[in-house]
C-alpha atoms as a PDB file:
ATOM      1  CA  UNK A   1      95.872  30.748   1.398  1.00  0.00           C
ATOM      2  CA  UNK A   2      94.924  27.570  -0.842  1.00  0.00           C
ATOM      3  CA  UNK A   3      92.891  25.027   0.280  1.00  0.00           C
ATOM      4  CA  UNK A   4      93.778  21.247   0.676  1.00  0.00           C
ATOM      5  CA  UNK A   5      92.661  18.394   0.543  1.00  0.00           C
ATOM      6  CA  UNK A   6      95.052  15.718   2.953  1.00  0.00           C
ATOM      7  CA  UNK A   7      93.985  11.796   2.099  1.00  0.00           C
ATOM      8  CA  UNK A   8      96.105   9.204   3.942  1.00  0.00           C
ATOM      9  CA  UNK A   9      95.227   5.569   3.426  1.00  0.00           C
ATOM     10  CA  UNK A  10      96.201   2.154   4.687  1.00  0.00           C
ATOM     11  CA  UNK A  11      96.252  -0.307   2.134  1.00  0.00           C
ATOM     12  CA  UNK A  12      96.817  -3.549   3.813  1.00  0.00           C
ATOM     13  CA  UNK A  13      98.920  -4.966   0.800  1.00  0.00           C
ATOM     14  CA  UNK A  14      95.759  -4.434  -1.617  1.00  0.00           C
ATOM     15  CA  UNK A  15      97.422  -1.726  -3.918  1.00  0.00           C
ATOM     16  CA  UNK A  16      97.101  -1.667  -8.008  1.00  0.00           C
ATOM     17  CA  UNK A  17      99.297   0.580  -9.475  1.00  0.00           C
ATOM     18  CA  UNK A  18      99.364   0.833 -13.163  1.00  0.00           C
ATOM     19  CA  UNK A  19     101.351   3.180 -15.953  1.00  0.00           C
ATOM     20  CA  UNK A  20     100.805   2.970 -19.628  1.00  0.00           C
ATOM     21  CA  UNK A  21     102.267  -0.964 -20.035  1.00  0.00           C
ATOM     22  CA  UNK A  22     103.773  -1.383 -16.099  1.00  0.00           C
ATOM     23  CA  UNK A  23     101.854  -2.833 -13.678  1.00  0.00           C
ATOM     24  CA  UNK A  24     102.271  -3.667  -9.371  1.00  0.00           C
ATOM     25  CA  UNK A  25      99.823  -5.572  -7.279  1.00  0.00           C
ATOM     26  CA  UNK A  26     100.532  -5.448  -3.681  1.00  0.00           C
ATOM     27  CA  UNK A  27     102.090  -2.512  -1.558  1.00  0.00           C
ATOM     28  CA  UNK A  28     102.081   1.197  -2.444  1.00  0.00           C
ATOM     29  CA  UNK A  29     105.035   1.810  -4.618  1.00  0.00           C
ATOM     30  CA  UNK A  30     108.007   3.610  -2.796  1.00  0.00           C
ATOM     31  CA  UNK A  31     110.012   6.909  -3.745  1.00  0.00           C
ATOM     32  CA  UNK A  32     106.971   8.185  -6.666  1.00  0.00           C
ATOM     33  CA  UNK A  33     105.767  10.638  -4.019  1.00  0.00           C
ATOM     34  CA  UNK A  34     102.400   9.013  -3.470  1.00  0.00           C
ATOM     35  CA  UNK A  35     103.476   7.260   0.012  1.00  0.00           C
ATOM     36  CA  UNK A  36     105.038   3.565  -0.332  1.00  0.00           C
ATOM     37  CA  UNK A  37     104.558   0.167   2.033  1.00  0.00           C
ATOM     38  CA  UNK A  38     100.824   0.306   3.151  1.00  0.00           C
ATOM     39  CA  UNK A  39     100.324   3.522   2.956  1.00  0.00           C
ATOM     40  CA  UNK A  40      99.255   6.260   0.871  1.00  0.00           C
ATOM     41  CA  UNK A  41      99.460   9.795   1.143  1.00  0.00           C
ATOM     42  CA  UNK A  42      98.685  13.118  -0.979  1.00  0.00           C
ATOM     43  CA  UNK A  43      97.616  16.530  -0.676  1.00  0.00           C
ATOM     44  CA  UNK A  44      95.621  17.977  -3.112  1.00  0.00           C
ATOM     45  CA  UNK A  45      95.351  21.686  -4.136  1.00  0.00           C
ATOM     46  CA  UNK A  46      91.472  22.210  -4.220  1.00  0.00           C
ATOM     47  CA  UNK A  47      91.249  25.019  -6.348  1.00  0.00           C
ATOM     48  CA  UNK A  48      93.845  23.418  -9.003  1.00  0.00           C
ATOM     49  CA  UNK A  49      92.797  19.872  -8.248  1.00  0.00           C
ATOM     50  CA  UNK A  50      96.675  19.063  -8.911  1.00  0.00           C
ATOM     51  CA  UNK A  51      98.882  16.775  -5.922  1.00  0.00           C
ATOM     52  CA  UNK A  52     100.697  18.908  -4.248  1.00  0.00           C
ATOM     53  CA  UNK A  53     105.366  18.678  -3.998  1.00  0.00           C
ATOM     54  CA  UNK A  54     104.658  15.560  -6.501  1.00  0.00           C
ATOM     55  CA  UNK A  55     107.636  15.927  -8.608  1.00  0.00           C
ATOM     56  CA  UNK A  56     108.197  12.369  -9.723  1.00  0.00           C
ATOM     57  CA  UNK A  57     109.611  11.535 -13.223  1.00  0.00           C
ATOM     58  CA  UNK A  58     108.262   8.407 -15.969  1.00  0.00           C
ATOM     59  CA  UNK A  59     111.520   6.556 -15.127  1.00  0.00           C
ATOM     60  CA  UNK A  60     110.666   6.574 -11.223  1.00  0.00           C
ATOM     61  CA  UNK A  61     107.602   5.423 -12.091  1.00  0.00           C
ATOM     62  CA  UNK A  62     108.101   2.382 -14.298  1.00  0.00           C
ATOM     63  CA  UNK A  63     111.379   2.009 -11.843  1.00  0.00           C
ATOM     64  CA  UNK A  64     109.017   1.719  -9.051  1.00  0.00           C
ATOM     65  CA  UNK A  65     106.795  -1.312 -11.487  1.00  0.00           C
ATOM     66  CA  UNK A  66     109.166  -3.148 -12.234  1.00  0.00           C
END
């Protein structure tokens, strides 16, 4: 069984995101898998160190940015 690694975190409205030229200040971006609002959440594969059932494309990314 792999282990994880669960992080959830409250922002308060104190969030940079940033992707290549795309940038939000403010709240967690929605619908990119990482959370959204004030919070974020991810679960990490240890072993792999890769996020776990993030399956989120550029274009929802610089969607989510803009």
């Amino acid at each position: 069984m792999a282990k994880t690694l669960r992080i959830q975190a409250k922002c308060s409205d104190l969030c940079y995101t940033e992707f290549e030229e795309f940038s939000k200040d403010g709240y967690v971006p929605e619908n990119i898998g990482i959370g959204g609002g004030d919070y974020i959440e991810l679960e990490i594969d240890i072993e792999t160190g890769q996020i776990l059932n993030w399956n989120t494309t550029e274009d929802q990314i610089i969607e989510a940015l803009k």
